[in-house]
N, C-alpha and C. Protein backbone atom coordinates (compact mmCIF):
# COMPACT_ATOMS: atom_id res chain seq x y z
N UNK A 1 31.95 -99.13 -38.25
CA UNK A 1 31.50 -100.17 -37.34
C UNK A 1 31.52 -99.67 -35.88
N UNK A 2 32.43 -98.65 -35.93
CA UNK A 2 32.64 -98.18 -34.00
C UNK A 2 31.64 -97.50 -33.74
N UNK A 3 30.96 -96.82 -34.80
CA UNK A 3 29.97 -95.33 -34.40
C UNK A 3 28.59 -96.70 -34.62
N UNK A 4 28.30 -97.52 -35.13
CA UNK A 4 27.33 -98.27 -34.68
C UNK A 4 26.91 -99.12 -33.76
N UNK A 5 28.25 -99.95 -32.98
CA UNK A 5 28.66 -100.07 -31.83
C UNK A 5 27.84 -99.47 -30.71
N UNK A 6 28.56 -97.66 -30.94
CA UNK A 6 28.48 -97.20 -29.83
C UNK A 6 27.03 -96.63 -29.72
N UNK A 7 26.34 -96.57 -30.70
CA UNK A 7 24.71 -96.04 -31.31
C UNK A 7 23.89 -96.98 -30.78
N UNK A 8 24.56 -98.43 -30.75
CA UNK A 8 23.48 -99.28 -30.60
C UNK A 8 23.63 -99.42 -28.89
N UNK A 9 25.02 -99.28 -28.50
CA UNK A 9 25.34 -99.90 -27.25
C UNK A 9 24.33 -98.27 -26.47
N UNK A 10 24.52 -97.08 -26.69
CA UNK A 10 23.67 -96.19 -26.26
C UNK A 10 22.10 -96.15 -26.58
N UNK A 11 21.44 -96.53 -26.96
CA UNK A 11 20.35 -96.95 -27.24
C UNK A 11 20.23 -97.90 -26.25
N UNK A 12 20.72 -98.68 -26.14
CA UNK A 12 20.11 -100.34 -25.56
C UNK A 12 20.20 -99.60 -24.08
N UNK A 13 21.20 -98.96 -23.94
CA UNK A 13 21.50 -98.50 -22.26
C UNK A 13 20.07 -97.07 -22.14
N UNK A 14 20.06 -96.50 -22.80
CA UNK A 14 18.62 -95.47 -22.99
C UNK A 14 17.36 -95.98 -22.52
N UNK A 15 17.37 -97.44 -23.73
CA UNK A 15 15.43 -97.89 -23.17
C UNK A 15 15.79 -98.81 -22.12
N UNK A 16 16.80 -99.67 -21.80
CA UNK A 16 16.75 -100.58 -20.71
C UNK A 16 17.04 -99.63 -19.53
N UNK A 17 17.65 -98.73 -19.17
CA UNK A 17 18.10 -98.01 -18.05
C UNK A 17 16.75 -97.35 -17.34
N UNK A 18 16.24 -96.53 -18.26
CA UNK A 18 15.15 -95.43 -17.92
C UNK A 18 14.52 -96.18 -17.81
N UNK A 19 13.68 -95.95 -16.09
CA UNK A 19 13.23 -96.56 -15.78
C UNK A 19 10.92 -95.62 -15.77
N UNK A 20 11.80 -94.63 -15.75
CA UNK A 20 10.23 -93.83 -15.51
C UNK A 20 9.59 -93.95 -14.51
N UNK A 21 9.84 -93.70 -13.38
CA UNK A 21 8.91 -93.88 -12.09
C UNK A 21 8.65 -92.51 -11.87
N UNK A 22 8.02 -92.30 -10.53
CA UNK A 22 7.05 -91.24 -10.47
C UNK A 22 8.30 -89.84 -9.95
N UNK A 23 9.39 -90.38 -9.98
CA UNK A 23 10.45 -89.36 -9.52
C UNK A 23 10.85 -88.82 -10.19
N UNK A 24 10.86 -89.22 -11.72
CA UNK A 24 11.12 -88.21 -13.11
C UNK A 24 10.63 -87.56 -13.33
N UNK A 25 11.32 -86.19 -13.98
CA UNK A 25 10.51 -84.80 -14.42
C UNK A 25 10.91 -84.05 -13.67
N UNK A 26 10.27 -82.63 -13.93
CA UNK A 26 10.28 -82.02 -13.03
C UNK A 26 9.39 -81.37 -11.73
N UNK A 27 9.68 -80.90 -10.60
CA UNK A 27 9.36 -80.74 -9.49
C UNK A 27 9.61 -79.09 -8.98
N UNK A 28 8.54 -78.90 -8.01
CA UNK A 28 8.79 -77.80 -7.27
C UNK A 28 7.98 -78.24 -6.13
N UNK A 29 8.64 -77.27 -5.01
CA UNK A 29 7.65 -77.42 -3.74
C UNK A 29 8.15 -76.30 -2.26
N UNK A 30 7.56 -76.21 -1.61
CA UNK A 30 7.97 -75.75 -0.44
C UNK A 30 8.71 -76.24 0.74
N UNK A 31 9.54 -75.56 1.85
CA UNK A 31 9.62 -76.43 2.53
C UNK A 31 10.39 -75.27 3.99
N UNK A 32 10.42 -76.12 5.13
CA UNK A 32 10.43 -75.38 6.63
C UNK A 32 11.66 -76.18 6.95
N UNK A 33 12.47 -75.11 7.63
CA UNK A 33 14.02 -75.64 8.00
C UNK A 33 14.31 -75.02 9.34
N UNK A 34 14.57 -75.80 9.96
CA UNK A 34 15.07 -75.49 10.88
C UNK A 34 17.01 -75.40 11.47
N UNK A 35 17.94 -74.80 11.71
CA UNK A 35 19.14 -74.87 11.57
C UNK A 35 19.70 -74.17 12.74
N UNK A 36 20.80 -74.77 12.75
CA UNK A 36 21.80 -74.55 13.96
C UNK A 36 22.95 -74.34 13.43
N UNK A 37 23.75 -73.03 13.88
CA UNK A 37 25.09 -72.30 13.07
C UNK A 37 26.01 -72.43 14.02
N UNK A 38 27.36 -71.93 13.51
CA UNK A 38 28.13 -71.79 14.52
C UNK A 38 29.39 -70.93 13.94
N UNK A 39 29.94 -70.09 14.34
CA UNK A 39 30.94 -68.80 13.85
C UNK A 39 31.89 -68.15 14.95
N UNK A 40 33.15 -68.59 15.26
CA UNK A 40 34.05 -68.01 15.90
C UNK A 40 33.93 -68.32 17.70
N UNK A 41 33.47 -68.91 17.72
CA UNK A 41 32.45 -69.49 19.39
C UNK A 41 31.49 -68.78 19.57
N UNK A 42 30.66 -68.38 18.63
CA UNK A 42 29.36 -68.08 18.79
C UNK A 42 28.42 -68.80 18.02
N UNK A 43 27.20 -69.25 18.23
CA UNK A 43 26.31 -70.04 18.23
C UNK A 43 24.73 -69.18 17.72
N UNK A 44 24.07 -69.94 17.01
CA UNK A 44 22.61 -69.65 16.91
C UNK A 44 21.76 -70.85 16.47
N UNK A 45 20.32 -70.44 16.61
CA UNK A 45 19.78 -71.49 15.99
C UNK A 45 18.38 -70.75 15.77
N UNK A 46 17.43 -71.31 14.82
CA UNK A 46 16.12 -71.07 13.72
C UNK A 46 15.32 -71.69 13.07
N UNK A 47 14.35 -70.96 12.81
CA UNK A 47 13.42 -71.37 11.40
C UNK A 47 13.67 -70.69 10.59
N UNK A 48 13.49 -71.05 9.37
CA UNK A 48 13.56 -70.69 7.88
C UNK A 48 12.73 -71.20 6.54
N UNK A 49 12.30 -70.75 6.04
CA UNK A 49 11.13 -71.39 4.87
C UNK A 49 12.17 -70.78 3.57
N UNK A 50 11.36 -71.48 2.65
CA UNK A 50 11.79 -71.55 1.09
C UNK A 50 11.28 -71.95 0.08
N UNK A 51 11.67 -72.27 -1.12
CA UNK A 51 10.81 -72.96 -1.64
C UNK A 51 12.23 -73.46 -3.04
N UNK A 52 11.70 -74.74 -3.31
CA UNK A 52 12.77 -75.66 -4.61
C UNK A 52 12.16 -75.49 -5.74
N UNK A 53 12.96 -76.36 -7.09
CA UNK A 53 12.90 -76.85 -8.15
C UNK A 53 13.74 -77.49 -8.72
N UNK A 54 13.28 -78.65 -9.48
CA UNK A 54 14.12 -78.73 -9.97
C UNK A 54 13.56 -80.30 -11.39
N UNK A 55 14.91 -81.12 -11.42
CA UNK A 55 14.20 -82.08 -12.60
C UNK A 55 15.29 -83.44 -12.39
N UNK A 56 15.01 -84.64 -12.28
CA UNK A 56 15.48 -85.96 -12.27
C UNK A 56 14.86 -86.80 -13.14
N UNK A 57 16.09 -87.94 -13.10
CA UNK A 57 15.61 -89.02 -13.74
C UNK A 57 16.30 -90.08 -13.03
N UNK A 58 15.42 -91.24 -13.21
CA UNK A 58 15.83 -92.88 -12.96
C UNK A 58 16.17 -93.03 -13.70
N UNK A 59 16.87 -94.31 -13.14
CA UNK A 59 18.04 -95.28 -14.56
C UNK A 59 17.98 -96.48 -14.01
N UNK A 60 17.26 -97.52 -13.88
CA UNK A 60 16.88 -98.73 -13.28
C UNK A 60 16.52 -98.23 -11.75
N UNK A 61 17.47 -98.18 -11.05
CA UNK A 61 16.94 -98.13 -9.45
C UNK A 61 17.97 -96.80 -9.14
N UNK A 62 18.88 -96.39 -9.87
CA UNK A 62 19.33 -94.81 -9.57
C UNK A 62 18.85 -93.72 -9.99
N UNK A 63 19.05 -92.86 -9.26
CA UNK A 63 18.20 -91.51 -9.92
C UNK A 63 19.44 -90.48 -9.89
N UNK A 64 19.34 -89.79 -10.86
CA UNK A 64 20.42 -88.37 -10.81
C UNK A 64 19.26 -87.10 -11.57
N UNK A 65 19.48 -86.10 -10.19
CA UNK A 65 18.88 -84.51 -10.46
C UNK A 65 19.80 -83.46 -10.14
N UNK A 66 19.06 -82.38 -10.52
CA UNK A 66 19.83 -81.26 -10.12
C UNK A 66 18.31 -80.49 -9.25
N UNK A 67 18.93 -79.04 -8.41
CA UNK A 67 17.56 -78.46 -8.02
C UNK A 67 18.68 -76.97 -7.66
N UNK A 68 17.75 -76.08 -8.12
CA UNK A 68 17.93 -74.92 -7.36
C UNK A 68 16.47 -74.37 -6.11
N UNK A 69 17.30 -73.73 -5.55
CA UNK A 69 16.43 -73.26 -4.24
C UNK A 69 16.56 -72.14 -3.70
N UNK A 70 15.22 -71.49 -3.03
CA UNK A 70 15.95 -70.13 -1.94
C UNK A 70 15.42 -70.32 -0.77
N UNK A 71 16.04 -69.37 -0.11
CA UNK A 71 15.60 -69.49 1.20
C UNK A 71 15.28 -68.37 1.90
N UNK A 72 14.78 -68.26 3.22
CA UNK A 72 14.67 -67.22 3.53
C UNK A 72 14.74 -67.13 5.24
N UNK A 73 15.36 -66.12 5.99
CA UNK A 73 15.98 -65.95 7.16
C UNK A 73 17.52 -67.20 7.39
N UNK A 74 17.37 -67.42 8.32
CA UNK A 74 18.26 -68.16 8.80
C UNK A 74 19.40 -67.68 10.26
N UNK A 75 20.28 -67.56 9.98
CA UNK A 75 21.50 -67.46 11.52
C UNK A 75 21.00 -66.10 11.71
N UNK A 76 21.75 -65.58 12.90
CA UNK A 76 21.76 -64.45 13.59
C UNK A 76 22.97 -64.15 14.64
N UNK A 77 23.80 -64.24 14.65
CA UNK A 77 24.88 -63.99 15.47
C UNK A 77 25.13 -62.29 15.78
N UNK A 78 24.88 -62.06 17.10
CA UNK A 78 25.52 -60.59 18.06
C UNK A 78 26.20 -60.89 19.17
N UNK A 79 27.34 -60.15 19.17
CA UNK A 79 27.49 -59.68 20.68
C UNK A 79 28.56 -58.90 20.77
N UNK A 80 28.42 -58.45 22.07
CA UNK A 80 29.62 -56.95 22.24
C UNK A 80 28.52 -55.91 21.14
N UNK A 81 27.79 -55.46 20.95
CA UNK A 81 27.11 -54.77 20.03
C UNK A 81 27.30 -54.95 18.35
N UNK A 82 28.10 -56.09 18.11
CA UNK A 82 28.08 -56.41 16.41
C UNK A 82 27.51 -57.69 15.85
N UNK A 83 26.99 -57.29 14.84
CA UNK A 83 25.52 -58.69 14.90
C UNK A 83 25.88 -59.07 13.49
N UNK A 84 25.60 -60.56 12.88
CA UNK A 84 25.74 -60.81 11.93
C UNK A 84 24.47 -61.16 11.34
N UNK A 85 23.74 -61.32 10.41
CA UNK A 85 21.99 -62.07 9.98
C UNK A 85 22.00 -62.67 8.98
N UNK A 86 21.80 -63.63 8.31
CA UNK A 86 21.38 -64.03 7.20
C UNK A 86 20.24 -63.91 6.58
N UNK A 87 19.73 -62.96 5.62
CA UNK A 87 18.43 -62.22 5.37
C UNK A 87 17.68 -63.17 4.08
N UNK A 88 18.79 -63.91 3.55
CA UNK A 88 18.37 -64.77 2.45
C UNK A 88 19.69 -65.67 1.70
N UNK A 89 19.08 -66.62 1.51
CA UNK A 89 20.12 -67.70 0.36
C UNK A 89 19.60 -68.10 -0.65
N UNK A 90 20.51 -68.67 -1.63
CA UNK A 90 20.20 -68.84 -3.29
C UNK A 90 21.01 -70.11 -3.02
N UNK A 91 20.77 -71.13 -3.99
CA UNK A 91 21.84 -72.11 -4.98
C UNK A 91 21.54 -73.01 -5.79
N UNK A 92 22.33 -73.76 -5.99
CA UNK A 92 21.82 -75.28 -6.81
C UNK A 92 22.65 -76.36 -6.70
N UNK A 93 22.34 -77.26 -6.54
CA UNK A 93 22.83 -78.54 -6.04
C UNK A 93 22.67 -80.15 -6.81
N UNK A 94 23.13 -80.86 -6.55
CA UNK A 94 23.34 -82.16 -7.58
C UNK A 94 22.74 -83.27 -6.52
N UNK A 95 21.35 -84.04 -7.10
CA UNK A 95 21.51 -85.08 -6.36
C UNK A 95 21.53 -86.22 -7.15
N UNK A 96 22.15 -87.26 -6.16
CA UNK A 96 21.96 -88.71 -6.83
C UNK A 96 21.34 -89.64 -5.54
N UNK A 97 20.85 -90.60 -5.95
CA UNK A 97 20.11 -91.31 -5.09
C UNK A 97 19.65 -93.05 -5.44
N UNK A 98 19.02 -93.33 -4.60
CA UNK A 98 18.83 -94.94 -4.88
C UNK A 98 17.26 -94.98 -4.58
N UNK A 99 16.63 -95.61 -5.45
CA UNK A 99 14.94 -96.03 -5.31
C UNK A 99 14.94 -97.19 -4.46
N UNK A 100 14.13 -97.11 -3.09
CA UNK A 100 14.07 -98.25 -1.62
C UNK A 100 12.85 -99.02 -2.34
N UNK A 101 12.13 -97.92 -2.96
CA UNK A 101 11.01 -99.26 -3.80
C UNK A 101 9.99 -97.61 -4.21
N UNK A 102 9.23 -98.15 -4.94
CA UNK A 102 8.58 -97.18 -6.61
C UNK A 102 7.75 -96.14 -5.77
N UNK A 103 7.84 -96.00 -4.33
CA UNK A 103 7.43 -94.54 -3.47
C UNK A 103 8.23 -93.91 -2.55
N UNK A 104 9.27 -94.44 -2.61
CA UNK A 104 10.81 -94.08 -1.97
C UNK A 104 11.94 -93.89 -2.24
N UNK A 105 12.67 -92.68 -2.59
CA UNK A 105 14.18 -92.26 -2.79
C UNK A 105 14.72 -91.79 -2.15
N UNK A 106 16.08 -92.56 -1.45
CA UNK A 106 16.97 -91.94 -0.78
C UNK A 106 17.99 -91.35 -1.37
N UNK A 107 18.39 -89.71 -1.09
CA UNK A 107 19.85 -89.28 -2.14
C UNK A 107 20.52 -88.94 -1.03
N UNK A 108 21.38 -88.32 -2.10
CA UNK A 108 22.71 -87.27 -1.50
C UNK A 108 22.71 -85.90 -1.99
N UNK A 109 23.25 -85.02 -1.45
CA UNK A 109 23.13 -83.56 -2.01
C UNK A 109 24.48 -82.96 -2.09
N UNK A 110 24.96 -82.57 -3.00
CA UNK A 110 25.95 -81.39 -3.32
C UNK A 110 25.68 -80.38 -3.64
N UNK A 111 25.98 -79.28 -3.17
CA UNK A 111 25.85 -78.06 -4.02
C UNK A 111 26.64 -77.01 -3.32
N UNK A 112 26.28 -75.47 -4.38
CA UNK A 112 27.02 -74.52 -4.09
C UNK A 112 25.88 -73.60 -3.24
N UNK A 113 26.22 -72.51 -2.64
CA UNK A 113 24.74 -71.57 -2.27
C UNK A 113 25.29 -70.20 -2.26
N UNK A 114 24.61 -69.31 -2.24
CA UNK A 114 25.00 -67.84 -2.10
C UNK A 114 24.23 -67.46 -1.19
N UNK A 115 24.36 -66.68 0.22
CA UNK A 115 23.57 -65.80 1.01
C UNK A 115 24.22 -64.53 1.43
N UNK A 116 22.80 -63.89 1.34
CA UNK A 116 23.06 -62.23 1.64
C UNK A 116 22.92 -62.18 3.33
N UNK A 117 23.88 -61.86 3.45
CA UNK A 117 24.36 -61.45 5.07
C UNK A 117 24.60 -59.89 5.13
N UNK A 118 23.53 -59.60 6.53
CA UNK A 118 23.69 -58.24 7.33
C UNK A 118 24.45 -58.05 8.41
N UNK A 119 25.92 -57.10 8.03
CA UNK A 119 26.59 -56.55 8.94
C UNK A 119 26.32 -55.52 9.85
N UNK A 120 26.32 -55.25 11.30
CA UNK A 120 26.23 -54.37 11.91
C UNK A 120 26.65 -54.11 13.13
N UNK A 121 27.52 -52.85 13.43
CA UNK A 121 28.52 -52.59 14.17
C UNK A 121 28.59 -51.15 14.70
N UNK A 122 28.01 -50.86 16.17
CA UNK A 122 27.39 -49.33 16.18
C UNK A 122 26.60 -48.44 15.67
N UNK A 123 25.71 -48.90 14.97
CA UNK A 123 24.95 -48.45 14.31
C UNK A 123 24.89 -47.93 12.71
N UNK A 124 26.27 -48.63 12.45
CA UNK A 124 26.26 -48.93 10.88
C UNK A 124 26.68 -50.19 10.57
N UNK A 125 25.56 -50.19 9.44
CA UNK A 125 25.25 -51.22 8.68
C UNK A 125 25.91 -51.78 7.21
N UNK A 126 26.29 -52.83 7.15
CA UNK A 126 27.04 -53.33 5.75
C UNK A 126 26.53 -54.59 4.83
N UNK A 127 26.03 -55.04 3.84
CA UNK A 127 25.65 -55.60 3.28
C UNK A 127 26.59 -56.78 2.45
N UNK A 128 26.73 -57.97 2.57
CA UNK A 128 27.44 -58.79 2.11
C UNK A 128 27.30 -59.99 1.31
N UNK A 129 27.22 -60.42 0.04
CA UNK A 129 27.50 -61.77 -0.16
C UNK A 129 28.07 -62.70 0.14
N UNK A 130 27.68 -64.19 0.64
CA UNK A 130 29.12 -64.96 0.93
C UNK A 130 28.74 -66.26 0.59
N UNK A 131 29.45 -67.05 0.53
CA UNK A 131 29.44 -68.05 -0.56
C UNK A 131 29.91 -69.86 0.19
N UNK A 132 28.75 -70.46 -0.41
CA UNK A 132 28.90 -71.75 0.69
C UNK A 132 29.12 -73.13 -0.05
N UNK A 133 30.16 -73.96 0.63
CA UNK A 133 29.31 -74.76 -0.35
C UNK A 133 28.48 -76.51 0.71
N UNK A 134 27.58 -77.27 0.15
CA UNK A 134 26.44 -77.81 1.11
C UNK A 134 26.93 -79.09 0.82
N UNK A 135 26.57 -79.99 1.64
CA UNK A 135 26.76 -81.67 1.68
C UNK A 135 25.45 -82.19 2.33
N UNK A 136 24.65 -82.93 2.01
CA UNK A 136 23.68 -83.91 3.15
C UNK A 136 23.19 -84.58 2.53
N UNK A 137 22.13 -85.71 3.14
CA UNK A 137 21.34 -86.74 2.50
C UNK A 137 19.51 -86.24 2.71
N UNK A 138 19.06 -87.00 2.14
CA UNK A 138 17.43 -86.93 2.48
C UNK A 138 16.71 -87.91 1.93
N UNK A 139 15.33 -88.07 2.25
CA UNK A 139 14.43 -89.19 1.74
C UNK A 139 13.43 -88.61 1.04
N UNK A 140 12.72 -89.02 0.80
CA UNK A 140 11.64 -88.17 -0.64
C UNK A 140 10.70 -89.02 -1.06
N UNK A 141 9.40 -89.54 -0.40
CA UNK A 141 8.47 -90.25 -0.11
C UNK A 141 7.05 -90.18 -1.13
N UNK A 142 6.84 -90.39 -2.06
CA UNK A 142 5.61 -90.02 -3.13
C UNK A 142 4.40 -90.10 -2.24
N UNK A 143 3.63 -89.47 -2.09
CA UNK A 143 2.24 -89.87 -1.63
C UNK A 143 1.21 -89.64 -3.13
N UNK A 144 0.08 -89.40 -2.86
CA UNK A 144 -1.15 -89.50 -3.90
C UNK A 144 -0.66 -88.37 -4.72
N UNK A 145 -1.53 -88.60 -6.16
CA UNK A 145 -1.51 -87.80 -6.80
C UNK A 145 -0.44 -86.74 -7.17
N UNK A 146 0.78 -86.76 -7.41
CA UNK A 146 2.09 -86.64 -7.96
C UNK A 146 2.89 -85.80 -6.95
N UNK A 147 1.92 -86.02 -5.39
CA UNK A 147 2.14 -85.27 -4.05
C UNK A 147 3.77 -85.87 -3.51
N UNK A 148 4.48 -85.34 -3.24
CA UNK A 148 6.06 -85.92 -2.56
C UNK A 148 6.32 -84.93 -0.87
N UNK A 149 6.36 -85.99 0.06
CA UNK A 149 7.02 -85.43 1.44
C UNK A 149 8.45 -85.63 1.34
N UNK A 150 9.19 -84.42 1.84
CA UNK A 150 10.40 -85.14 1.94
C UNK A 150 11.24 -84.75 3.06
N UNK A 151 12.65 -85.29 3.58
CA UNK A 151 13.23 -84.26 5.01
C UNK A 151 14.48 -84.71 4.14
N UNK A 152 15.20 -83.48 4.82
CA UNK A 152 16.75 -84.21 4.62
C UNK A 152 17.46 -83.28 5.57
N UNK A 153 19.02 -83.51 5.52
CA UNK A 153 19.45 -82.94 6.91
C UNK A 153 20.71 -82.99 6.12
N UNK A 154 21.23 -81.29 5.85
CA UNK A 154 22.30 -80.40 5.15
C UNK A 154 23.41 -79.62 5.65
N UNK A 155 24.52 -79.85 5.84
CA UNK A 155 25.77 -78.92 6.40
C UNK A 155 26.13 -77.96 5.44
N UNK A 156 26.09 -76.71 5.33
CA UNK A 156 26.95 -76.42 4.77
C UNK A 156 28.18 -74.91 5.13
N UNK A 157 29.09 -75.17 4.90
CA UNK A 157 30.28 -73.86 5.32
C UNK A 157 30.08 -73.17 4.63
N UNK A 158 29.89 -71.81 5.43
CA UNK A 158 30.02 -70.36 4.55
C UNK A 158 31.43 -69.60 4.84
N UNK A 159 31.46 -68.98 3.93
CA UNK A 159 33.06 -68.34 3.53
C UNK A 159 32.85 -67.01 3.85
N UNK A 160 32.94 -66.13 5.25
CA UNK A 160 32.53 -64.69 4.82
C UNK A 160 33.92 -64.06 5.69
N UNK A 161 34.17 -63.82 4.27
CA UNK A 161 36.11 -62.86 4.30
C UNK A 161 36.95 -63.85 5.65
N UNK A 162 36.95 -63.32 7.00
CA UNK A 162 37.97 -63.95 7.72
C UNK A 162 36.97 -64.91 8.65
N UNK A 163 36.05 -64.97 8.43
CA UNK A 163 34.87 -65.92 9.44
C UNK A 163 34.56 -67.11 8.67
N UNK A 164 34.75 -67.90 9.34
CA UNK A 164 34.02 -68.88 8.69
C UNK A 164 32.57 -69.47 9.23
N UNK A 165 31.73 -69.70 8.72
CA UNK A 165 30.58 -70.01 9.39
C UNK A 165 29.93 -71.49 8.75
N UNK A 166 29.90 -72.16 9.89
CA UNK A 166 29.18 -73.57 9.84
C UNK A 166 27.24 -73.98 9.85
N UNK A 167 26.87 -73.97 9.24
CA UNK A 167 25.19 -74.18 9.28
C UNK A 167 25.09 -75.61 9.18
N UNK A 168 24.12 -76.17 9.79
CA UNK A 168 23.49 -77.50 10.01
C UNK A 168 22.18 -77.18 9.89
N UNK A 169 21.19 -78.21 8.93
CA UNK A 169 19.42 -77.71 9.19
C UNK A 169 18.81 -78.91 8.80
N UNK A 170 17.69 -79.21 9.44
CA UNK A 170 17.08 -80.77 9.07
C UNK A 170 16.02 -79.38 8.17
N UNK A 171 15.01 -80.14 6.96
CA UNK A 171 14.09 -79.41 6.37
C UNK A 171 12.99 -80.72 6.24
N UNK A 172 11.98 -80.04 6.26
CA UNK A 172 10.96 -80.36 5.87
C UNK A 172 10.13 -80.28 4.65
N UNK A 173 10.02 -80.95 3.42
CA UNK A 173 9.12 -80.18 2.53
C UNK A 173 8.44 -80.79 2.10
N UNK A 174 7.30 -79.88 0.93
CA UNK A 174 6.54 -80.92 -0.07
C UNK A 174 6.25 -80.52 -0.73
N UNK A 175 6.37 -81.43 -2.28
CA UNK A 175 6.23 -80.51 -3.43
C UNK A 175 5.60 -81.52 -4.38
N UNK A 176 5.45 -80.98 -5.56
CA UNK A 176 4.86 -81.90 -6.84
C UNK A 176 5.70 -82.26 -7.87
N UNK A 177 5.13 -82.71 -8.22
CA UNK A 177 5.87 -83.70 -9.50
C UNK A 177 5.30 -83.31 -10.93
N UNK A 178 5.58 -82.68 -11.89
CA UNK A 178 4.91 -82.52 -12.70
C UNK A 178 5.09 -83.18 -13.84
């Protein structure tokens, strides 16, 4: 009687929950970031492009996804002749969110990221991984034909050995829905 219970009570929550709006499935798209760092009292700021993926679903008026992403450029910190760069980032992240109405989702973002950072100090050079992890919100707007604009605006701390480094970036993107 418990395993039918719970068969039926999962079922009923399956077709009544899923809601199917145009935010389910999966997605990819591009997108332009702009960001402002900060590391030991030194400061930078940029553009950066990339590009996502990933796959969600609704559940009446909530949505839960995941997405991985990369990126490309970002910080730049020198001085006294030793420079730091961020040449590229990787990760993947968890969102959840709320539908404002059937062409509008607002979420939240968690995730982890990895970027390759260039050391250099007199004229040698060192190559580094370092490891972040991200917090922010964004909006995610459907237009025509399975077209989505979206911005959101992301913190996240990087861990590199005794530095710690702070990134902030509003992004811009747009991608499809497939």
């Amino acid at each position: 009687m418990k395993k039918v219970i719970i068969a039926a009570a999962a079922s009923l929550f399956a077709v009544s929950a899923y809601a199917n709006t145009a935010f389910d499935g999966l997605y990819g798209g591009i997108a332009g970031s702009y960001g402002q760092s900060k590391a030991e009292g030194l400061k930078d700021d940029g553009f950066s492009g990339g590009i996502y993926g990933g796959y969600g679903l609704t559940f009446d008026k909530f949505y839960l996804g995941g997405e991985a992403k990369a990126d490309f450029g970002g910080f730049k910190f020198s001085e006294d002749g030793m420079s730091a760069e961020k040449e590229y980032g990787y990760g993947v992240s968890a969102r959840a969110g709320y539908l404002v109405n059937k062409d509008t989702l607002g979420y939240g973002i968690v995730g982890y990221e990895r970027g390759r950072i260039e050391f250099s100090e007199a004229g040698a050079a060192s190559k580094e991984n370092i490891d972040g992890i991200t917090f922010g919100a964004g909006v995610e707007r459907m237009l025509k034909n399975n077209v989505a604009v979206r911005g959101e605006v992301t913190h996240t701390k990087w861990d590199a050995d005794d530095v710690d480094i702070k990134e902030t970036k509003g992004t811009i993107g747009i991608g499809i829905r497939f």
